[in-house]
Protein backbone atom coordinates (compact mmCIF):
# COMPACT_ATOMS: atom_id res chain seq x y z
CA UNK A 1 24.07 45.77 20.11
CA UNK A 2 24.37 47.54 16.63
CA UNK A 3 24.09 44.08 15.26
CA UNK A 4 21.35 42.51 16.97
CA UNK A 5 19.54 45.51 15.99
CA UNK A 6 20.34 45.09 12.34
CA UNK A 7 19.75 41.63 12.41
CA UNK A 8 16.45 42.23 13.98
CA UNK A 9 15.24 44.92 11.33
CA UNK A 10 15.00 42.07 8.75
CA UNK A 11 11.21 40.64 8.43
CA UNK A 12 13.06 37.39 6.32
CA UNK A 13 15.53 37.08 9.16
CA UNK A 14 12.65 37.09 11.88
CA UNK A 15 10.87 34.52 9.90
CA UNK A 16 13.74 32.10 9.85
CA UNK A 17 15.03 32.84 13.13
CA UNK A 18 11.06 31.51 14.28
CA UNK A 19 10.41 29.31 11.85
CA UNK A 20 14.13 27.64 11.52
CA UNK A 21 13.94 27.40 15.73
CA UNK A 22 10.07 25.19 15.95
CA UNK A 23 11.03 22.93 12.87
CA UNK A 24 14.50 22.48 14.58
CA UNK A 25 12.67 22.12 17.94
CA UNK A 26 10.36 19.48 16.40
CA UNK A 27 13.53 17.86 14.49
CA UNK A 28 15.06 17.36 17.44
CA UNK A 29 11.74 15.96 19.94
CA UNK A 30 11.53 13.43 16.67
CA UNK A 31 14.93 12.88 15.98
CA UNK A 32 15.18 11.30 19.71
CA UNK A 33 12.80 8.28 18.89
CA UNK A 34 13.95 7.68 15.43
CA UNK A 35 17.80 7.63 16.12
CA UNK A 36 16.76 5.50 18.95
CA UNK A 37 15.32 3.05 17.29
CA UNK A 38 17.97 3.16 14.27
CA UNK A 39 15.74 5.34 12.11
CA UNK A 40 18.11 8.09 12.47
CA UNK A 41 18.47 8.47 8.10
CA UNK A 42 15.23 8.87 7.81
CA UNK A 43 15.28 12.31 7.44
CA UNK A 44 17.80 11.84 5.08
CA UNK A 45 15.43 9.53 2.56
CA UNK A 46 12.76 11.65 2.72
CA UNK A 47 14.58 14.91 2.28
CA UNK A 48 15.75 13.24 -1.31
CA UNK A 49 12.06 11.96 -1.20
CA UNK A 50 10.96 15.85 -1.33
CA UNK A 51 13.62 17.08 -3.99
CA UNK A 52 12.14 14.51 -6.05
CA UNK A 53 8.57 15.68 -5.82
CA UNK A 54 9.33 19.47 -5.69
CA UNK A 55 11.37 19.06 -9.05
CA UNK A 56 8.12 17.70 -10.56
CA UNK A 57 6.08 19.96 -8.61
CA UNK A 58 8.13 23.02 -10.13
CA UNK A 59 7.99 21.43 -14.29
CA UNK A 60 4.34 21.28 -14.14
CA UNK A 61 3.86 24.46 -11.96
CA UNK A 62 2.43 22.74 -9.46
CA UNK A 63 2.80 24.36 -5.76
CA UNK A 64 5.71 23.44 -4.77
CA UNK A 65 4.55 22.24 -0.54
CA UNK A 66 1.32 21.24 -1.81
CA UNK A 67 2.57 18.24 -3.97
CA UNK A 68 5.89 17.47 -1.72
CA UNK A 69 4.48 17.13 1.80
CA UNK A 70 1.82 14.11 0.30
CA UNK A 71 4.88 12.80 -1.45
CA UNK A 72 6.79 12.69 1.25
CA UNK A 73 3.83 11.51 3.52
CA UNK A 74 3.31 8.31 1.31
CA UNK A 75 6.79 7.76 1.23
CA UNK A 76 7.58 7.57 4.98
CA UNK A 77 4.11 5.30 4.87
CA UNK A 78 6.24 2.91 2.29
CA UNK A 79 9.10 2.83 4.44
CA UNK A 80 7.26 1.47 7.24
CA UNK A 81 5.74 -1.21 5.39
CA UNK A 82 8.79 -1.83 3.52
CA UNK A 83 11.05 -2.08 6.76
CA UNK A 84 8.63 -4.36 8.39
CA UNK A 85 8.96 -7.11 5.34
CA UNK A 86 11.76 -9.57 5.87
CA UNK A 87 13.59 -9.14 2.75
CA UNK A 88 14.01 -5.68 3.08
CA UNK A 89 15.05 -4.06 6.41
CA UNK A 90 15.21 -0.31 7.35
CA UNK A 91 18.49 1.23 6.22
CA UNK A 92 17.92 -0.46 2.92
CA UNK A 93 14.54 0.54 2.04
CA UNK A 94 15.79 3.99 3.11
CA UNK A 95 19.04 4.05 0.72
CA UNK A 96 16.61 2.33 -2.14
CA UNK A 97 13.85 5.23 -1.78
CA UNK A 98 16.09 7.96 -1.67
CA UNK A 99 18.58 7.36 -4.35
CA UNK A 100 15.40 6.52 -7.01
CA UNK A 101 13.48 9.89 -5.49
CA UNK A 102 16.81 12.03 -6.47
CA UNK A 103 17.07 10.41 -9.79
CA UNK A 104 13.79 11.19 -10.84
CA UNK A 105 14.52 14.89 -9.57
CA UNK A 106 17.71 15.25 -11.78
CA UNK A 107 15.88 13.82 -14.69
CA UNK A 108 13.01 15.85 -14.09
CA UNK A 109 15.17 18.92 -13.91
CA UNK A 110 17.45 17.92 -17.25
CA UNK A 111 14.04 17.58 -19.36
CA UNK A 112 12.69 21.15 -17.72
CA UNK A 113 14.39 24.04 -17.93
CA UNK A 114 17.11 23.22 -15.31
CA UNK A 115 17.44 24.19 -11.40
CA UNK A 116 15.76 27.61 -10.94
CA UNK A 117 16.12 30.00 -7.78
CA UNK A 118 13.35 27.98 -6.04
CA UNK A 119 14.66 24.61 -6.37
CA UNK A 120 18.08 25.35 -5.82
CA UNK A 121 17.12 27.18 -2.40
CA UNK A 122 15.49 23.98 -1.75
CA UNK A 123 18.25 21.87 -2.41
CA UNK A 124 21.17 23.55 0.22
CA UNK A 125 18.92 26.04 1.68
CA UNK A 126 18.55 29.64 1.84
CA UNK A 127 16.86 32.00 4.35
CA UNK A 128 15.46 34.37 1.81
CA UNK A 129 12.86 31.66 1.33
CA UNK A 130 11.15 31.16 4.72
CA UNK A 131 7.60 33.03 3.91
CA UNK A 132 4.80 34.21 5.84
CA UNK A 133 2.82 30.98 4.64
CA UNK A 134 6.22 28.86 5.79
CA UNK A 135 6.07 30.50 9.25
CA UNK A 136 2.34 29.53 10.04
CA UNK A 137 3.00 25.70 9.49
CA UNK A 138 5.90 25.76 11.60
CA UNK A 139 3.97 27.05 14.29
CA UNK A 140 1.53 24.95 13.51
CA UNK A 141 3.67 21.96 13.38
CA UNK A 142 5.20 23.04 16.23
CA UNK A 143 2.13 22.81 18.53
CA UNK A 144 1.29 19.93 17.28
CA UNK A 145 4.41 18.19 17.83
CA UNK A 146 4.77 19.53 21.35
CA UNK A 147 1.25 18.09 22.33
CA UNK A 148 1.13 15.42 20.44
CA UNK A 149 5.07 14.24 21.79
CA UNK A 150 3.55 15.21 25.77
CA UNK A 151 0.41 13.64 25.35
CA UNK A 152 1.56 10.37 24.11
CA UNK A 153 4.97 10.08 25.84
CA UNK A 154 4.83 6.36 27.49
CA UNK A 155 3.81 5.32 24.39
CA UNK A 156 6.05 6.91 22.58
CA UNK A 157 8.64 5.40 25.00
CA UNK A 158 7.20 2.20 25.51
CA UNK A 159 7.76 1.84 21.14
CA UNK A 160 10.92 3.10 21.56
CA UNK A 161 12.61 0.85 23.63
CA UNK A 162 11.10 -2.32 23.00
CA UNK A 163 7.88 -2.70 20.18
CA UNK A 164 7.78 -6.19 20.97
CA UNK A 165 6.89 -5.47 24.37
CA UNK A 166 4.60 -2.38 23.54
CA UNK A 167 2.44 -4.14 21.23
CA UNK A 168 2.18 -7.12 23.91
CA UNK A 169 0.82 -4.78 26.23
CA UNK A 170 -1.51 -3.38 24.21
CA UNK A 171 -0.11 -0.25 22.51
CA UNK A 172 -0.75 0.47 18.66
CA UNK A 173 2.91 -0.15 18.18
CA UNK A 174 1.90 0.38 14.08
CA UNK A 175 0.06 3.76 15.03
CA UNK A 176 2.99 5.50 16.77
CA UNK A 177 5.07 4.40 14.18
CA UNK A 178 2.69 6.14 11.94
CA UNK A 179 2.34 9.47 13.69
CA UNK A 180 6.02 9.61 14.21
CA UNK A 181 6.62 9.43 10.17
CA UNK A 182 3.87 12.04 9.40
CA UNK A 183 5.28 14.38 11.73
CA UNK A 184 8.83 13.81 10.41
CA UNK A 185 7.72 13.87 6.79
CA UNK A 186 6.44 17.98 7.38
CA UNK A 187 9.02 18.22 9.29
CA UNK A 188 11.68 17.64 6.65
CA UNK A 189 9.47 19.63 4.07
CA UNK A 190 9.65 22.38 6.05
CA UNK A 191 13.37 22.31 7.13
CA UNK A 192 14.28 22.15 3.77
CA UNK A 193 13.87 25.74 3.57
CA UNK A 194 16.45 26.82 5.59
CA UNK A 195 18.66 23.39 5.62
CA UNK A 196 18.28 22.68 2.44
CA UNK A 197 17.34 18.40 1.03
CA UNK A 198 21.22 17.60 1.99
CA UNK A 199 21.53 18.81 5.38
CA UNK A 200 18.26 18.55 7.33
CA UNK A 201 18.93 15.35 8.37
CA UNK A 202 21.18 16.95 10.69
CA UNK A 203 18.65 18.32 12.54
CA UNK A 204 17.29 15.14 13.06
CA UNK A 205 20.58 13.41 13.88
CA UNK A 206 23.07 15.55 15.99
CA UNK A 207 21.14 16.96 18.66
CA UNK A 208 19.66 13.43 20.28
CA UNK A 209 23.46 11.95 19.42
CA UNK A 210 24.97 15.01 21.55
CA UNK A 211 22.25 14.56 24.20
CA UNK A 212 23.18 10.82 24.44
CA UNK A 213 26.59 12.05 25.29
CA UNK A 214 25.47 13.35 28.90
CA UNK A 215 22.13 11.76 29.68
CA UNK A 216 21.16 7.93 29.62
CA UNK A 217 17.61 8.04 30.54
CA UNK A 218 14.91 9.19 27.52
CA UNK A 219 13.72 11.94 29.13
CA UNK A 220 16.88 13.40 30.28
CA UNK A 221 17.93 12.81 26.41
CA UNK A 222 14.58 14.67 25.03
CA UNK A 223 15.20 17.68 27.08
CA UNK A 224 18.84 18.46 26.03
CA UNK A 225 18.43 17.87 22.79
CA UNK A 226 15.54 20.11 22.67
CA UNK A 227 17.59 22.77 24.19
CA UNK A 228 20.99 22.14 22.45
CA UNK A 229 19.29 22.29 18.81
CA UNK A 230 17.31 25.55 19.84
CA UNK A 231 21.05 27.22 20.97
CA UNK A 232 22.53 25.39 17.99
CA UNK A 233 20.01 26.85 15.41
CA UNK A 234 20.29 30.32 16.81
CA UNK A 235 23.56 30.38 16.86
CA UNK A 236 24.07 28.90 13.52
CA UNK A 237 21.86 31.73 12.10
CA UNK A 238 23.52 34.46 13.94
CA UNK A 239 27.17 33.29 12.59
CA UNK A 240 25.77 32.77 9.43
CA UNK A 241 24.21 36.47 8.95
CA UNK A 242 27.99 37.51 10.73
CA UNK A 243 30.15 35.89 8.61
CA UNK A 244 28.24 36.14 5.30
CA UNK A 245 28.14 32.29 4.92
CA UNK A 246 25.16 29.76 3.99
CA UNK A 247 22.89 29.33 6.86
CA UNK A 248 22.80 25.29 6.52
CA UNK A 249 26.25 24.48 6.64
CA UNK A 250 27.23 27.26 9.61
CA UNK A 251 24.00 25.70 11.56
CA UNK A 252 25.57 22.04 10.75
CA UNK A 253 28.66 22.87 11.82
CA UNK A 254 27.69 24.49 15.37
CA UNK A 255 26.11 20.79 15.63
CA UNK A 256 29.32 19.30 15.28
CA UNK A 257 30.86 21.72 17.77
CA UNK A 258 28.17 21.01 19.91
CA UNK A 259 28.51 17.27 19.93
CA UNK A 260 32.27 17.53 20.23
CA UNK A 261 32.05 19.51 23.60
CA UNK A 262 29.34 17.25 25.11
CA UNK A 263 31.71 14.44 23.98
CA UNK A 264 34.95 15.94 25.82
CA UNK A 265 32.41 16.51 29.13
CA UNK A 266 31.55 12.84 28.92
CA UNK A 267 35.09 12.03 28.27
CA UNK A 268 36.41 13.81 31.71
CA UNK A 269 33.98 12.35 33.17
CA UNK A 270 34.60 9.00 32.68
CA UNK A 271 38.20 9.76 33.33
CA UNK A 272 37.62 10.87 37.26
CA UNK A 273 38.10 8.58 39.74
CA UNK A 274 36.04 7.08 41.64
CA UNK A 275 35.05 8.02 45.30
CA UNK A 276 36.92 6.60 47.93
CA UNK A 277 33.98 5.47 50.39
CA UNK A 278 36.01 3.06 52.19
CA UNK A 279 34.67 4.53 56.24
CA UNK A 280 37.96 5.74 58.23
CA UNK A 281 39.21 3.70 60.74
């Protein structure tokens, strides 16, 4: 009890433990189309995307979200176009992006005065840097996510599954495609916060992948990941502030715990026989 109420007596912590939780909430409602349809490192490119454009942002003392999200909006725009040309296909355009975004950074940081506080808490994350300002878009993004993710969930499906076969019966197959990279381009913005550019992917990634482990149907899959990267997230930040360790790895590794046990349950199941049902004589 003495620790929760420590814990809880920290306005930073509060603000990271809310924050951290929606962006991770929306990572994971995201993460479920996008690592379905093999779009899984996208986070991942426009994480190194956002270093990029925060390590300008921070030489010409620019604010820092103000010039990144943009960035990384027209970025996840250019990956769409790029990944529907024929020469260049998704994981490509992806690897192409983010190692040129990340090589800008360092050379923007080697001709500036080097990393500072504010960069480097961008880069692996800290949880001294969630602010009041950081808080209100996550909520913000939050609702939006959640509405936007109910309202248009056959579509969103429908894309998912099969384009071919959305756009032949009449969905914007180019539109949801869109939506789903704006939302994932704040997304990452804001995660990098607490995550930090190298590890906010995995909020993306593991929680649909541990999901997949126990449900085969979409929705089943959106719900538990939605719950296992809220428990994961807490958790993470709990062990973190208990152990005096980096948020973003101890949150990473929960993940990997996570998706371990949900691999073993899958495991035993698929080792049980099956039912006799042959009717006694």
């Amino acid at each position: 009890m003495s620790f929760f109420l420590d814990f809880f007596s920290y306005g930073f912590l509060l603000r990271a433990l809310l924050g951290g939780a929606l962006v991770a909430l929306c990572a994971s409602l995201l993460g479920t189309s996008l690592v379905l349809t093999r779009y899984a490192m996208i986070g991942d490119g426009l994480s190194h995307v956002a270093f990029g454009a925060l390590a300008l942002a921070m030489a010409l003392s620019a604010a820092p979200l103000a010039v990144a999200i943009p960035v990384v909006m027209a970025a996840a725009f250019l990956l769409l176009r790029l990944s529907d040309s024929s020469r260049i296909r998704g994981d490509a355009a992806i690897a192409m992006l983010s190692s040129a975004s990340m090589a800008v950074g360092v050379i923007v940081i080697s001709l500036s005065s080097g990393m500072n506080t504010d960069l480097h808490s961008f880069m692996f994350g800290s949880i001294l840097s969630m602010s009041r300002g950081d808080l209100i878009l996550a909520v913000i993004l939050s609702l939006a996510v959640t509405l936007l993710f109910t309202l248009s969930y056959n579509n969103l499906f429908a894309v998912t599954f099969d384009e071919n076969f959305a756009r032949a019966s009449g969905v914007r197959a180019g539109l949801w495609n869109a939506l789903l990279a704006v939302l994932a381009s704040v997304t990452v913005v804001l995660g990098m916060r607490i995550m930090g550019a190298i590890l906010i992917s995995s909020l993306i990634i593991f929680p649909p992948l541990s999901a997949m482990r126990l449900s085969g149907s979409f929705k089943g899959v959106t719900l538990i990941s939605a719950a296992a990267s809220l428990v994961c997230f807490v958790s993470g930040l709990f062990l973190s502030y208990a152990l005096d360790l980096p948020s973003g790895p101890v949150i990473v590794m929960v993940n990997v715990l996570c998706f371990s046990l949900f691999s073993l349950v899958r495991f035993i199941r698929s080792r049980r026989p099956a039912p006799d049902l042959t009717p006694d004589p």
